[in-house]
N, C-alpha and C. Protein backbone atom coordinates (compact mmCIF):
# COMPACT_ATOMS: atom_id res chain seq x y z
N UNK A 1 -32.81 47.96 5.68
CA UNK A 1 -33.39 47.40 4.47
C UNK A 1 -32.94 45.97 4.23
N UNK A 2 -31.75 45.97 4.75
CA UNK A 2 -31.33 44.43 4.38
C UNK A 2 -31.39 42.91 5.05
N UNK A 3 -32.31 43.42 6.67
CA UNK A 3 -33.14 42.93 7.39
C UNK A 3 -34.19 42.49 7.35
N UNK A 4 -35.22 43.52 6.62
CA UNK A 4 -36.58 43.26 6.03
C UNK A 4 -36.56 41.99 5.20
N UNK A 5 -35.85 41.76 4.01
CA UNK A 5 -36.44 40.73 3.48
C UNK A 5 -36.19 39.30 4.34
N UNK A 6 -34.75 39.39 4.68
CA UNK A 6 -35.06 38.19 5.61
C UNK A 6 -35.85 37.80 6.82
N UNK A 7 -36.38 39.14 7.20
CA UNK A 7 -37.74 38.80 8.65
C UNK A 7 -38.99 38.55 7.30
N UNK A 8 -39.02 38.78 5.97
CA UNK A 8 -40.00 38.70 5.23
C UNK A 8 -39.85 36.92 4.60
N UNK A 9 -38.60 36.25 4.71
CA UNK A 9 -38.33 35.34 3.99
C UNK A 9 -38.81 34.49 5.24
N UNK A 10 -38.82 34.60 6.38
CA UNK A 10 -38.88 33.88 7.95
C UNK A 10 -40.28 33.93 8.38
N UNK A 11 -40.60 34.91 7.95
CA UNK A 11 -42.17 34.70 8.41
C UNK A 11 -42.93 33.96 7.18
N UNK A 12 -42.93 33.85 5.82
CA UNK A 12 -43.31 33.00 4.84
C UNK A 12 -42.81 31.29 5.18
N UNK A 13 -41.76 31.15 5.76
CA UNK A 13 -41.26 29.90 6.32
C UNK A 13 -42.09 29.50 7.51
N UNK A 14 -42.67 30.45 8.41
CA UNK A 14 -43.28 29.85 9.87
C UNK A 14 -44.40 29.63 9.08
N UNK A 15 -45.19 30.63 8.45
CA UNK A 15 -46.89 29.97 7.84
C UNK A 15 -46.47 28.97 6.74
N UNK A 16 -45.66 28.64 6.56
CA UNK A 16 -45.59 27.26 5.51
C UNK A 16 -45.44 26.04 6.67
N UNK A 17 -44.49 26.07 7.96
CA UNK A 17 -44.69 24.93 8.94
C UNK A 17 -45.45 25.08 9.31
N UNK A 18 -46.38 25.96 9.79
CA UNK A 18 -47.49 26.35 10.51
C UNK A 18 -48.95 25.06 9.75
N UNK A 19 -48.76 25.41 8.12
CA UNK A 19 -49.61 24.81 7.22
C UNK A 19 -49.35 23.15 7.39
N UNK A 20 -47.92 22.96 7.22
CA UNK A 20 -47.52 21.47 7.45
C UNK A 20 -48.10 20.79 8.24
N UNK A 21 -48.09 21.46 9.38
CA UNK A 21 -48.23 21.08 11.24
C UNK A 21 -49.95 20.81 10.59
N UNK A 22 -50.81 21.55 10.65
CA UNK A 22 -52.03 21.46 10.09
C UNK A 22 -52.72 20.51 8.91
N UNK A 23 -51.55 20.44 8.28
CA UNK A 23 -51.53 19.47 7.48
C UNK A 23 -51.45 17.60 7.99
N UNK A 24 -50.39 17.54 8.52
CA UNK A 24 -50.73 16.43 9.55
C UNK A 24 -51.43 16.28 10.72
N UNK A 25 -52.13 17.45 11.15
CA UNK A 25 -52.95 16.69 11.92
C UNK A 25 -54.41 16.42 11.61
N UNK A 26 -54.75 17.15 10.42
CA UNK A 26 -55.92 16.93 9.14
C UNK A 26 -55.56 15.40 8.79
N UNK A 27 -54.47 15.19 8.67
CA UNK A 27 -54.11 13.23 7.84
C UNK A 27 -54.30 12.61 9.10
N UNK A 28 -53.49 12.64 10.14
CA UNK A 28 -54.05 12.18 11.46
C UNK A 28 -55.17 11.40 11.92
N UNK A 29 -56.06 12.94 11.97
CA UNK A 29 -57.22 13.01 12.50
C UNK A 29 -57.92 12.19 11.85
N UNK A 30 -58.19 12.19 9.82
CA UNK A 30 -58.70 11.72 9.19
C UNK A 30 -58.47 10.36 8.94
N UNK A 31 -56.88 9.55 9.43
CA UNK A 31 -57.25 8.45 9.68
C UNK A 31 -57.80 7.49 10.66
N UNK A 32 -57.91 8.31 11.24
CA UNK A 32 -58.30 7.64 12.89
C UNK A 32 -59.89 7.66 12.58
N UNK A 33 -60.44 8.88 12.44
CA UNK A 33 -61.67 8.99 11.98
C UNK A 33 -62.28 8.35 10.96
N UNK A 34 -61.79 7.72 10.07
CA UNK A 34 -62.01 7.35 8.38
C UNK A 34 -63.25 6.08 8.72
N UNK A 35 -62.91 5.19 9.30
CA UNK A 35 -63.56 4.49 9.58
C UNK A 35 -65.01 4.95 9.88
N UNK A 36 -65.09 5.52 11.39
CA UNK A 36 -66.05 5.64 11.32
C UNK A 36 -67.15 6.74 10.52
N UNK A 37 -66.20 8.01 9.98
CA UNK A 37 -67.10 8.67 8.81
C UNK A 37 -67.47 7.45 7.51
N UNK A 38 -66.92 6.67 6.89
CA UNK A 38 -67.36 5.86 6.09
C UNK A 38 -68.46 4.95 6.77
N UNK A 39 -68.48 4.72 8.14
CA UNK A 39 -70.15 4.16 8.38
C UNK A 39 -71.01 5.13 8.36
N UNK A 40 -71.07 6.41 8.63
CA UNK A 40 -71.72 7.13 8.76
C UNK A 40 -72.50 7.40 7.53
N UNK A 41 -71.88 7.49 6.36
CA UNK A 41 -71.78 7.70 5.09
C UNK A 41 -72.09 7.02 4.56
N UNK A 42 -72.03 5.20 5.31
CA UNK A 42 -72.75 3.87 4.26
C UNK A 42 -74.05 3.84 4.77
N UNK A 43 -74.50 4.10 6.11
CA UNK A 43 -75.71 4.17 6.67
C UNK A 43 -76.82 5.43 6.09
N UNK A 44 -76.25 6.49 5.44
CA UNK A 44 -76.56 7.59 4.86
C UNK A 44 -77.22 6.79 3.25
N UNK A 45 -76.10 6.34 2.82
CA UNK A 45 -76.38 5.88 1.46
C UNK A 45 -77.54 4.48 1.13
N UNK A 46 -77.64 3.96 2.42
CA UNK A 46 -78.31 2.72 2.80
C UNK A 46 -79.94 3.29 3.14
N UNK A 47 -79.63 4.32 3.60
CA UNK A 47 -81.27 5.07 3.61
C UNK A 47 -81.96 5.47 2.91
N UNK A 48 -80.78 6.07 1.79
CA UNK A 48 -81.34 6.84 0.80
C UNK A 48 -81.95 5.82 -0.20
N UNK A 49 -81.35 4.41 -0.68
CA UNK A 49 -81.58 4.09 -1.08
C UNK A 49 -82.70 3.08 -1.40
């Protein structure tokens, strides 16, 4: 019993780095990308208009 919570406290810790890790490579990705989704997005708005 006095095992459980800490394999319960350890696995709430891996899906929180797990989220992190995911988390930067969402910021990453999205700056590298930013650029060109904002042309994509001005050419979108440039049509519509």
């Amino acid at each position: 019993m006095l095992f459980a919570a800490k394999e319960k406290g350890q696995g709430l810790v891996e899906y929180a780095l797990i989220l992190v890790l995911i988390a930067v490579v969402v910021i990453a990705v999205l700056s590298l990308m930013g650029p060109a989704i904002a042309n994509i997005f001005q050419e979108i708005m440039q049509y519509l208009a």
